[in-house]
C-alpha atoms as a PDB file:
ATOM      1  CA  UNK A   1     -18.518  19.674 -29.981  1.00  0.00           C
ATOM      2  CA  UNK A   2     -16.681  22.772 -28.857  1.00  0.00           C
ATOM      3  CA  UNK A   3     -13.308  21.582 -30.638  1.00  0.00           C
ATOM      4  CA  UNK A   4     -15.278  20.904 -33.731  1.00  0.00           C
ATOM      5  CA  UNK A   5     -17.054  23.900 -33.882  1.00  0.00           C
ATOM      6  CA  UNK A   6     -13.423  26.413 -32.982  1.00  0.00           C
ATOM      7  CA  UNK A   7     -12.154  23.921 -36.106  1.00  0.00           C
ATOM      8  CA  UNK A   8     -14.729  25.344 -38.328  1.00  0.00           C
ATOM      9  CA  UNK A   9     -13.726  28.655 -37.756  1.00  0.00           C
ATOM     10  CA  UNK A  10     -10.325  27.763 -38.569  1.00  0.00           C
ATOM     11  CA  UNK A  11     -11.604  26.217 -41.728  1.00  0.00           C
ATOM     12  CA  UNK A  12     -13.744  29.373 -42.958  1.00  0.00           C
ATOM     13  CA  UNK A  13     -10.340  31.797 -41.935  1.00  0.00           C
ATOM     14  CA  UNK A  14      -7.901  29.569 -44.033  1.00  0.00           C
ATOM     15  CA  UNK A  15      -9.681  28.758 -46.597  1.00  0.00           C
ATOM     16  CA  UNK A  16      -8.812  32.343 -48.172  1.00  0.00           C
ATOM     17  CA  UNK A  17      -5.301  31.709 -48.894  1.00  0.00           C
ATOM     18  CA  UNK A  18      -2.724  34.592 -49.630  1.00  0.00           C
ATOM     19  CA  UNK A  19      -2.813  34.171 -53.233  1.00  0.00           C
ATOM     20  CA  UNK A  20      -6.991  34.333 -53.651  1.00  0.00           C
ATOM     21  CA  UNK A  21      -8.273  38.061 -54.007  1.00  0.00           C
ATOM     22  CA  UNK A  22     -10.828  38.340 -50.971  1.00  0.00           C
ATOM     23  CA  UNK A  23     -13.903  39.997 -52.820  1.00  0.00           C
ATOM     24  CA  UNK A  24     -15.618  42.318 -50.946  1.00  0.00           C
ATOM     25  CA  UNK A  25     -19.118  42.830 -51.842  1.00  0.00           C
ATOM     26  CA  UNK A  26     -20.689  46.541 -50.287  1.00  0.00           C
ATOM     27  CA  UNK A  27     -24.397  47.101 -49.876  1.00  0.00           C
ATOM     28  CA  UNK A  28     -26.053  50.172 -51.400  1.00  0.00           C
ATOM     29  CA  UNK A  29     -27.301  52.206 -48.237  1.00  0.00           C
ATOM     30  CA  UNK A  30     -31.097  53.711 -48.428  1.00  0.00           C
ATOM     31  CA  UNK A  31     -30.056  57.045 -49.134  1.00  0.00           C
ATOM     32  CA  UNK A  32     -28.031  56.128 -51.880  1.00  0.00           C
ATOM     33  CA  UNK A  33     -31.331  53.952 -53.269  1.00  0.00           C
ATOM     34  CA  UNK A  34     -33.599  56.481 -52.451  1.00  0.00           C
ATOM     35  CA  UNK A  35     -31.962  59.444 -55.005  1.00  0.00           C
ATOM     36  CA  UNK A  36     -31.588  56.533 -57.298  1.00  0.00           C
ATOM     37  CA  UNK A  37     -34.783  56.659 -57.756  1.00  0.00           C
ATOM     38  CA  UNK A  38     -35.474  60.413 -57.429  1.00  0.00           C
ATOM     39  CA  UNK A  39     -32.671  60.619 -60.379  1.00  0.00           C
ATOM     40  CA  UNK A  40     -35.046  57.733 -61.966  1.00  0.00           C
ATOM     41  CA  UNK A  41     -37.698  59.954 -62.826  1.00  0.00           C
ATOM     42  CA  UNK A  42     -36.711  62.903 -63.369  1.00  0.00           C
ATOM     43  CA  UNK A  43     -35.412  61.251 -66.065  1.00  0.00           C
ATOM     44  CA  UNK A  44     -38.571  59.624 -67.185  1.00  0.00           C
ATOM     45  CA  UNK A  45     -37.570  55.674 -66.521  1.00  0.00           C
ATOM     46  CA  UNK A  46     -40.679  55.134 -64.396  1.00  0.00           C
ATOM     47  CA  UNK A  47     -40.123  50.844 -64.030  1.00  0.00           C
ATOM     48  CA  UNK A  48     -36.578  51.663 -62.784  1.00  0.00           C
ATOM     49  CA  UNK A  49     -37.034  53.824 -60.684  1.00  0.00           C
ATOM     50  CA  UNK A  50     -40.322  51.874 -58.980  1.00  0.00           C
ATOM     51  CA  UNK A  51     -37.240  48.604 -58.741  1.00  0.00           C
ATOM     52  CA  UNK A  52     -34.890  50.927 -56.565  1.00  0.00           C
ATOM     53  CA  UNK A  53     -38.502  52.009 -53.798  1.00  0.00           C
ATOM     54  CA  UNK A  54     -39.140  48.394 -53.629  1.00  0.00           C
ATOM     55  CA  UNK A  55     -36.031  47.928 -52.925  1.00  0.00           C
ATOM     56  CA  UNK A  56     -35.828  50.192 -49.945  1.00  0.00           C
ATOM     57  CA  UNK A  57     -39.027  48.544 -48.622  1.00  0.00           C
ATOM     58  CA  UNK A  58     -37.464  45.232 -49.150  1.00  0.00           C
ATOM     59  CA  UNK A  59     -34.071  45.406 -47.425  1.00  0.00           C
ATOM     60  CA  UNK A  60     -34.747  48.475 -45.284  1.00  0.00           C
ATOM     61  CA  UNK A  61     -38.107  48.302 -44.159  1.00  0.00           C
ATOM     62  CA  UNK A  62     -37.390  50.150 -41.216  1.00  0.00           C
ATOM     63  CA  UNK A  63     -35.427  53.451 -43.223  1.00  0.00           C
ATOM     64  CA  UNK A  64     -36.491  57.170 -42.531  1.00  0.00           C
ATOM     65  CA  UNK A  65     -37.107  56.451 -46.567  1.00  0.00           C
ATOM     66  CA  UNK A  66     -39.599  53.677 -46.474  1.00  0.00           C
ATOM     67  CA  UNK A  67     -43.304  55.441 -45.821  1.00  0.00           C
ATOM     68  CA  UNK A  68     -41.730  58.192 -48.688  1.00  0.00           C
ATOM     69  CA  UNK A  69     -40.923  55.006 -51.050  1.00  0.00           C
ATOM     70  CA  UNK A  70     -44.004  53.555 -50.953  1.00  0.00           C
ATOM     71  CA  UNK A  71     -45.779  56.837 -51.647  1.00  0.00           C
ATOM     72  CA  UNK A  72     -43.298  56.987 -55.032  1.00  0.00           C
ATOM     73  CA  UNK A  73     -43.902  53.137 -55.785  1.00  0.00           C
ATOM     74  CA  UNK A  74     -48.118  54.122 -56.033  1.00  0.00           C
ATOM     75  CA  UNK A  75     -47.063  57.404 -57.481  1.00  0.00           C
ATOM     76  CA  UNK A  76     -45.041  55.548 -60.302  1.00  0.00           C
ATOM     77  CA  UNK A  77     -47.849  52.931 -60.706  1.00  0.00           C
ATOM     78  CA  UNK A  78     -50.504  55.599 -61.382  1.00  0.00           C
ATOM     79  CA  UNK A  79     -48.230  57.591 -63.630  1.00  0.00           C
ATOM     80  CA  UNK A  80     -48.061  53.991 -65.644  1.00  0.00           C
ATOM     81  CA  UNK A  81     -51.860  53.976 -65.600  1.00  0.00           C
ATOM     82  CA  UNK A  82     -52.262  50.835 -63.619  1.00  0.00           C
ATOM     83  CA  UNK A  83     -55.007  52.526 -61.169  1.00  0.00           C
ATOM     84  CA  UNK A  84     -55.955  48.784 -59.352  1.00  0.00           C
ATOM     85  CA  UNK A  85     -52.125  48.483 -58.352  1.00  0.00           C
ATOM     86  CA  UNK A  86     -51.919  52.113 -57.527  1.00  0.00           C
ATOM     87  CA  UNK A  87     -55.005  51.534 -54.874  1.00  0.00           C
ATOM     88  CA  UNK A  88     -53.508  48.556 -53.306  1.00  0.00           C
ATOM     89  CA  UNK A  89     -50.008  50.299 -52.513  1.00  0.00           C
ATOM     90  CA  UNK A  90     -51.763  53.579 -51.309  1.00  0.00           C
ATOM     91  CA  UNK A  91     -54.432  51.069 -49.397  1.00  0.00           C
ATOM     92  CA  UNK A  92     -51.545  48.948 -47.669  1.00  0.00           C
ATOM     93  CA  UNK A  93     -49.638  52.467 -46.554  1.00  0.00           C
ATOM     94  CA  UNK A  94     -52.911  53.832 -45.084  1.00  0.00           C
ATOM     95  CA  UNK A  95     -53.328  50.820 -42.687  1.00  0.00           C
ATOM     96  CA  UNK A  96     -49.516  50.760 -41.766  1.00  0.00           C
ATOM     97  CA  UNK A  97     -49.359  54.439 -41.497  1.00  0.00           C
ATOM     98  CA  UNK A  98     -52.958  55.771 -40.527  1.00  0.00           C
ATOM     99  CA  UNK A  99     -51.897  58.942 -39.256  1.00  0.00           C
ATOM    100  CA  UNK A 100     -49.358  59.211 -41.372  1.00  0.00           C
ATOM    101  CA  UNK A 101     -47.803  62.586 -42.829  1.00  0.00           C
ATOM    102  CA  UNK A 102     -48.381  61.680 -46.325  1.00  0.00           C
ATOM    103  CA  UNK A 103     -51.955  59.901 -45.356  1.00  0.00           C
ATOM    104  CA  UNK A 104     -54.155  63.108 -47.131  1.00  0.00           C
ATOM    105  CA  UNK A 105     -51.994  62.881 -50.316  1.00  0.00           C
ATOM    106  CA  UNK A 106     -52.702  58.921 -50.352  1.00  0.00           C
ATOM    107  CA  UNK A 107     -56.578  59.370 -50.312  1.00  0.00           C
ATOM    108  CA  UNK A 108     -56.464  61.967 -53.008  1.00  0.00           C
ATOM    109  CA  UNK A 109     -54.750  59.761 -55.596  1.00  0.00           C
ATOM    110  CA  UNK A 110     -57.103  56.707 -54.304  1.00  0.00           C
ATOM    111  CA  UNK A 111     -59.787  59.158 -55.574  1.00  0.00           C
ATOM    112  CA  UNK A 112     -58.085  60.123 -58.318  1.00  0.00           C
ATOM    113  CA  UNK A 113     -57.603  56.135 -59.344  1.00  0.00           C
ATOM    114  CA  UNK A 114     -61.403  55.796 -59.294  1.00  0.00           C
ATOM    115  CA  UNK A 115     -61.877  59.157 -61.452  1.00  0.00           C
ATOM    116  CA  UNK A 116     -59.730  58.281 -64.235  1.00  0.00           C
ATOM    117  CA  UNK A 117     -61.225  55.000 -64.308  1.00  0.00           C
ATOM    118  CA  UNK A 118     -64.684  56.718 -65.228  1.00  0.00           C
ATOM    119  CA  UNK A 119     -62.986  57.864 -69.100  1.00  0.00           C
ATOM    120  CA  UNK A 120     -63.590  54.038 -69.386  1.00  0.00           C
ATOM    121  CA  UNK A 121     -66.995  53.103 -70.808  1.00  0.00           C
ATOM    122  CA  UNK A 122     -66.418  49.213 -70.234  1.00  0.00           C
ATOM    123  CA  UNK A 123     -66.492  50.127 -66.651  1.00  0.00           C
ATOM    124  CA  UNK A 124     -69.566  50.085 -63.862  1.00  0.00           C
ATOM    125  CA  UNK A 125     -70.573  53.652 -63.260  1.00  0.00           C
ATOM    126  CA  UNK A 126     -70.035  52.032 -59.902  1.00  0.00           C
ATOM    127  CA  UNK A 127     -66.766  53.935 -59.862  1.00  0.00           C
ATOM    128  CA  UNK A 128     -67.874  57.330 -60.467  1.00  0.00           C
ATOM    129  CA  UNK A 129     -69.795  57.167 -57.414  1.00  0.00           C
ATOM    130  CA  UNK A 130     -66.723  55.551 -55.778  1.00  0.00           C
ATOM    131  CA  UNK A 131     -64.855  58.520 -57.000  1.00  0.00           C
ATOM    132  CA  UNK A 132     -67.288  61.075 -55.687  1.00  0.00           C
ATOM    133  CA  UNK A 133     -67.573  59.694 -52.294  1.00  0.00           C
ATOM    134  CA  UNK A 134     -63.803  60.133 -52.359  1.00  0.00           C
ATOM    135  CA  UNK A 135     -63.908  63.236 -52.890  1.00  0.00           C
ATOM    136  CA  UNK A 136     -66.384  64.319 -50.547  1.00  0.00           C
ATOM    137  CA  UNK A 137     -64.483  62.738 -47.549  1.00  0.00           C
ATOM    138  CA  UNK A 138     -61.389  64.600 -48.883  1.00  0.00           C
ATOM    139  CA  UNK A 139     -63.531  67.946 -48.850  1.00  0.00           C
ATOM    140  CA  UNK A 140     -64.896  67.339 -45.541  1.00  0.00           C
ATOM    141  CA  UNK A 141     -61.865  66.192 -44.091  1.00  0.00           C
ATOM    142  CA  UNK A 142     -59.845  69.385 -44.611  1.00  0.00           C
ATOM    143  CA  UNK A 143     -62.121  72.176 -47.018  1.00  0.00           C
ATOM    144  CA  UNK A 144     -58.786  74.690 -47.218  1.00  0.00           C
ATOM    145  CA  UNK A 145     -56.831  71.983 -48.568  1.00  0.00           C
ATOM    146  CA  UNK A 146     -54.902  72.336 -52.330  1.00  0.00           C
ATOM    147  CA  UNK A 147     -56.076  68.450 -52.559  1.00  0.00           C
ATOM    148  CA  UNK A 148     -60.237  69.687 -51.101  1.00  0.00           C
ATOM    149  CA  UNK A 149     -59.814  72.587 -53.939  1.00  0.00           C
ATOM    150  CA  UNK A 150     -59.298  70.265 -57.197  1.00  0.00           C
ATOM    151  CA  UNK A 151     -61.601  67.904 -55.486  1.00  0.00           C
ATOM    152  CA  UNK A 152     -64.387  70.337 -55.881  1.00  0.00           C
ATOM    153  CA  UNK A 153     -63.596  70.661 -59.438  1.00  0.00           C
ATOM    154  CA  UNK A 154     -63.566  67.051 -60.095  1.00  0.00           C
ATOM    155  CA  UNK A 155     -66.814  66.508 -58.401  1.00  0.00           C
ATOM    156  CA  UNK A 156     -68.163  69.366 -60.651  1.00  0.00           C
ATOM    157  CA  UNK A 157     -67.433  67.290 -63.926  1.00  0.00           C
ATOM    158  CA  UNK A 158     -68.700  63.966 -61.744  1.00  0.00           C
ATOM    159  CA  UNK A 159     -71.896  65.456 -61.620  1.00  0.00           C
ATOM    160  CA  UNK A 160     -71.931  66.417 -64.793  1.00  0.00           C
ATOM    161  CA  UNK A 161     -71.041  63.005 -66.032  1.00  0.00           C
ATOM    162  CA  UNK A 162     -73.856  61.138 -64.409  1.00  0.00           C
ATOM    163  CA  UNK A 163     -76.027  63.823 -65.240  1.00  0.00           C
ATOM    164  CA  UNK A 164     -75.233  63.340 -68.766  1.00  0.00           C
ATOM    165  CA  UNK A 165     -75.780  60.302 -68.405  1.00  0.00           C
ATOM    166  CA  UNK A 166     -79.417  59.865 -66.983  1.00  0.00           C
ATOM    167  CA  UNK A 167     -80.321  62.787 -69.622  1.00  0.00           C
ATOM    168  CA  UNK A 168     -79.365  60.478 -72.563  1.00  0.00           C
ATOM    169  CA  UNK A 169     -81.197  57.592 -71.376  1.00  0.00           C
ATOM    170  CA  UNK A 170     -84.214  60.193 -71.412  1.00  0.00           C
ATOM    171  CA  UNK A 171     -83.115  61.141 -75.034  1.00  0.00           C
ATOM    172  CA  UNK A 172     -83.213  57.810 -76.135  1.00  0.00           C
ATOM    173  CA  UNK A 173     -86.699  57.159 -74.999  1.00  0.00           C
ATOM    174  CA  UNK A 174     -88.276  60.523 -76.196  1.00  0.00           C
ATOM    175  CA  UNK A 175     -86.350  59.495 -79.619  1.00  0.00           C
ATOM    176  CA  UNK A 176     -88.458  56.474 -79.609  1.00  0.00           C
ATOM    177  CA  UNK A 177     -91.542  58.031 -78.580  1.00  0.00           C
ATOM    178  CA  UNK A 178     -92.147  56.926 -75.008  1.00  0.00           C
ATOM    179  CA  UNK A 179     -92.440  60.124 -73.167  1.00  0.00           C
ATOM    180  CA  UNK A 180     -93.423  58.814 -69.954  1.00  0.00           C
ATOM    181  CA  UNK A 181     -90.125  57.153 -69.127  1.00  0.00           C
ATOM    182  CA  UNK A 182     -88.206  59.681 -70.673  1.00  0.00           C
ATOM    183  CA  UNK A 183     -89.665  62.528 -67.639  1.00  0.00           C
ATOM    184  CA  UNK A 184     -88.482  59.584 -65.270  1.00  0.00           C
ATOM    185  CA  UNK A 185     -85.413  60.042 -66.554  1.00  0.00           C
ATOM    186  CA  UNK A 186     -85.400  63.962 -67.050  1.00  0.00           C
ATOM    187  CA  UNK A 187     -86.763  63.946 -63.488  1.00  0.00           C
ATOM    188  CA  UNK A 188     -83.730  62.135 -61.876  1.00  0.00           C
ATOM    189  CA  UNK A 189     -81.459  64.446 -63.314  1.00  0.00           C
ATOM    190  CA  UNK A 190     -83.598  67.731 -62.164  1.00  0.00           C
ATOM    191  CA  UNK A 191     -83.425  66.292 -58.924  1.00  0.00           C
ATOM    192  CA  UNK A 192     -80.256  64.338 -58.175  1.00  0.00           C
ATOM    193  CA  UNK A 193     -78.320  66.964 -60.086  1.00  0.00           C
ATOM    194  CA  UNK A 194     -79.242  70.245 -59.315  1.00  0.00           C
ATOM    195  CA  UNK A 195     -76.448  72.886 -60.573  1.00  0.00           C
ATOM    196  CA  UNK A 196     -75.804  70.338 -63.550  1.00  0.00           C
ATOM    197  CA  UNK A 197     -74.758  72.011 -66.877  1.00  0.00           C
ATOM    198  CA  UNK A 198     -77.340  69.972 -68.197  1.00  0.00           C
ATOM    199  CA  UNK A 199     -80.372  71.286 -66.582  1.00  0.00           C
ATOM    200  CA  UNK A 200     -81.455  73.927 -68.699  1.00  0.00           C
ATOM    201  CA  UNK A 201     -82.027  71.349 -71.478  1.00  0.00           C
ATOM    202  CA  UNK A 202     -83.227  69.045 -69.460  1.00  0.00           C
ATOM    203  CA  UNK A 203     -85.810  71.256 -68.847  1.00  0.00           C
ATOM    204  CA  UNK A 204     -86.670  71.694 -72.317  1.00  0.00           C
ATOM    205  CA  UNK A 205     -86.797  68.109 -73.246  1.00  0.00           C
ATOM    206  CA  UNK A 206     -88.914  67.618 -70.367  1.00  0.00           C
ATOM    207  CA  UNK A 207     -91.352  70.434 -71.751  1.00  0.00           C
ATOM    208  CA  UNK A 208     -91.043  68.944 -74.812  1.00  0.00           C
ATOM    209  CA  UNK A 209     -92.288  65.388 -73.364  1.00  0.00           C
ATOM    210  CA  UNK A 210     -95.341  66.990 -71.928  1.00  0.00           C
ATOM    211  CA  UNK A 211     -96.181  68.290 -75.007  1.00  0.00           C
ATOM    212  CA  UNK A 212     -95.907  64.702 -76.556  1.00  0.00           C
ATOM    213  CA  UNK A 213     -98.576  63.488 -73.870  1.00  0.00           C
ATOM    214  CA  UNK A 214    -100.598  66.475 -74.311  1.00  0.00           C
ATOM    215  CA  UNK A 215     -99.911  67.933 -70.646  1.00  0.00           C
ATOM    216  CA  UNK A 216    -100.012  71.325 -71.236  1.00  0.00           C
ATOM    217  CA  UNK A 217    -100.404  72.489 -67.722  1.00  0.00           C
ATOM    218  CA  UNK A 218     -97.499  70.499 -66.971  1.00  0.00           C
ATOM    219  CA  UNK A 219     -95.810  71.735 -70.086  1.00  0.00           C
ATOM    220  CA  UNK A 220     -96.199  75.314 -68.997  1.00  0.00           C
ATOM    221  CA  UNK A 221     -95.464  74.914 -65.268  1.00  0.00           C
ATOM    222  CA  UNK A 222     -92.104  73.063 -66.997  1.00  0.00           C
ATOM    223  CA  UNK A 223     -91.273  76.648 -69.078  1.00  0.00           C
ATOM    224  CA  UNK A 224     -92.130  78.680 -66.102  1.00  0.00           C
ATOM    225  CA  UNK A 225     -89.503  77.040 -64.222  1.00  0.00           C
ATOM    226  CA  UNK A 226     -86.612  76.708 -66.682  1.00  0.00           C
ATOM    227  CA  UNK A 227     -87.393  80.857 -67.475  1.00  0.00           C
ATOM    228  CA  UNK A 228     -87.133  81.836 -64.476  1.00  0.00           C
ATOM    229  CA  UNK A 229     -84.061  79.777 -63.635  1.00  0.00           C
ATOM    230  CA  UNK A 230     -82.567  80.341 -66.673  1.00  0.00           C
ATOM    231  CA  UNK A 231     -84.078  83.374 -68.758  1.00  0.00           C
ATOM    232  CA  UNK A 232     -81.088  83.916 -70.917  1.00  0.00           C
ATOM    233  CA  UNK A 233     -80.832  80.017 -71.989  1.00  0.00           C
ATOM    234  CA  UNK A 234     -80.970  79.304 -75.669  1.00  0.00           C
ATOM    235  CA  UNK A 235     -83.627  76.167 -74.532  1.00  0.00           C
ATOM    236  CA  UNK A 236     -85.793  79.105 -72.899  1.00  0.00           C
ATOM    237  CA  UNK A 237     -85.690  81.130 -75.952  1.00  0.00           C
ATOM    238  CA  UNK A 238     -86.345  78.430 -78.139  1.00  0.00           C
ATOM    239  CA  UNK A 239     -89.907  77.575 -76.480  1.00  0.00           C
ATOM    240  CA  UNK A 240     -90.413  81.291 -76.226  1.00  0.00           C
ATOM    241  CA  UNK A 241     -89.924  81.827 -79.720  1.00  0.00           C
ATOM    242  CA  UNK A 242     -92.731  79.329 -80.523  1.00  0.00           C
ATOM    243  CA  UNK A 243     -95.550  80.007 -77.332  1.00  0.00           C
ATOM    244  CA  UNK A 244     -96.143  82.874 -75.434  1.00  0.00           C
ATOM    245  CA  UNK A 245     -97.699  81.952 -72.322  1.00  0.00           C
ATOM    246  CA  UNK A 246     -99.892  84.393 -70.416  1.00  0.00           C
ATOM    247  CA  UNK A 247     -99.555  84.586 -66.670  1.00  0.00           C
ATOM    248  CA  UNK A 248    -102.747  86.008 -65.409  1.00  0.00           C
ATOM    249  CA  UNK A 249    -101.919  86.488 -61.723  1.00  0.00           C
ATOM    250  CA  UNK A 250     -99.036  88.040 -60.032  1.00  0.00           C
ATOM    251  CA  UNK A 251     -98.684  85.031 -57.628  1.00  0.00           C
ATOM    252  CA  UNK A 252     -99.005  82.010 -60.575  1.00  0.00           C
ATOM    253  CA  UNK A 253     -95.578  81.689 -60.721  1.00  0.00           C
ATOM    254  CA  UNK A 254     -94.711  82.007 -57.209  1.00  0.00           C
ATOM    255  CA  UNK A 255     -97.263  78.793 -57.045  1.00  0.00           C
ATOM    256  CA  UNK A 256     -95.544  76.943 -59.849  1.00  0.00           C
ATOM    257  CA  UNK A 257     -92.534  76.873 -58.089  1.00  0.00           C
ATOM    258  CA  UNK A 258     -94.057  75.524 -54.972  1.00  0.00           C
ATOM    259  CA  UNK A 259     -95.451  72.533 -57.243  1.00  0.00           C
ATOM    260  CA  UNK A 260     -92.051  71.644 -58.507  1.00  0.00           C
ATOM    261  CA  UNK A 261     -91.903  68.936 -56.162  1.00  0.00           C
ATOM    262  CA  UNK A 262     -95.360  67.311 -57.759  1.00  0.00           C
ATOM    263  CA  UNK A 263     -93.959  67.511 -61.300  1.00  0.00           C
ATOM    264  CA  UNK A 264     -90.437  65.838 -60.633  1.00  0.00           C
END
């Protein structure tokens, strides 16, 4: 077997004879990949440059390059607005590198997947609240953070969103003359959503509602509250340009306040 095997060798030297060009074939190193596809996208050729990171991963999986070409591959996904692909890269670097250096960066654009999914009315508001617990853990994780800082502004219009929402289910229900439902809905938003841009005419929908029903203690307790939360709304002035309302102790609207909780 030995002779056989040396006789192979002999075979695979030969069989390049003088006259045959030997063609040698040289492998791209990572580096040389790696601003490949740095060069890629600067100059916008996003699928191109994603081939040269997988790449990197694929035939140098163990490269000072690989955790930094993964992070690109998502990058490049999100950037081509596939969000789904975007969370499974940034999902599968997370539990490879869980302490990893670019770990805080991956969770942002995880949240950031689920926000821009919420433009999308086809889509479950399940995601919004996806999206918001995202961006909570990234707030509470590290508060000083230039990823915690936009995070508080995206919750902001989160909030808002759902908010919004609720209210126009209310809308749609005092529209159609069923007040009762429609304070159900008011109500959720007064109390899930406090700081909403919405509240103030919330509020006045709400006092508008109690009207319908005839509730004019509850109508009034409802103006009391948005005045004195709001005095310089236009949904305050409105109700104030059509009813005065007389407070006939100094302590009345200390006492409305206290009975917020029984009205919402």
């Amino acid at each position: 077997m030995a002779h056989i095997f040396k006789f192979l060798i002999l075979l695979l030297l030969f069989s390049c004879s003088a006259n045959e060009k030997v063609i040698t074939i040289t492998q791209e190193d990572d580096k040389n990949i790696f601003k490949k596809g740095i060069q890629l996208i600067e100059e916008k050729k996003f699928k191109e440059s994603i081939d040269q990171f997988i790449k990197i991963n694929d035939e140098f999986p163990y490269s000072k390059y690989s955790s930094q070409a993964q992070i690109y591959n998502a990058y490049l996904n999100f950037e081509l607005n596939k969000p789904d692909k975007t969370i499974l890269l940034l999902t599968d670097y997370m539990s490879m590198n869980p302490n990893g250096i670019f770990t805080e960066y991956a969770e942002y654009l995880i949240a950031m997947c689920y926000y821009i999914k919420v433009s999308d009315p086809s889509r479950d508001s399940k995601f919004t609240k996806i999206a918001i617990e995202k961006f909570k853990k990234i707030i509470k994780s590290n508060p000083d953070s230039k990823y915690a800082k936009d995070a508080k502004f995206k919750l902001e219009y989160l909030n808002n969103y759902l908010a919004r929402k609720e209210f126009e289910v209310g809308m749609y229900y005092l529209k159609n003359n069923a007040p009762s439902p429609a304070i159900n809905r008011f109500s959720i938003v007064i109390r899930d959503y406090q700081g909403s841009s919405i509240i103030p005419q919330t509020l006045y929908r709400m006092y508008e509602a109690f009207e319908m029903l005839k509730l004019e203690d509850k109508s009034d307790q409802t103006y009391l509250i948005l005045k004195y939360n709001f005095p310089k709304s236009k949904w305050t002035k409105e109700i104030t340009s059509r009813k005065k309302i007389i407070i006939e102790e100094p302590g009345y609207l200390k006492n409305i306040m206290n009975k917020m909780i029984s009205i919402f």
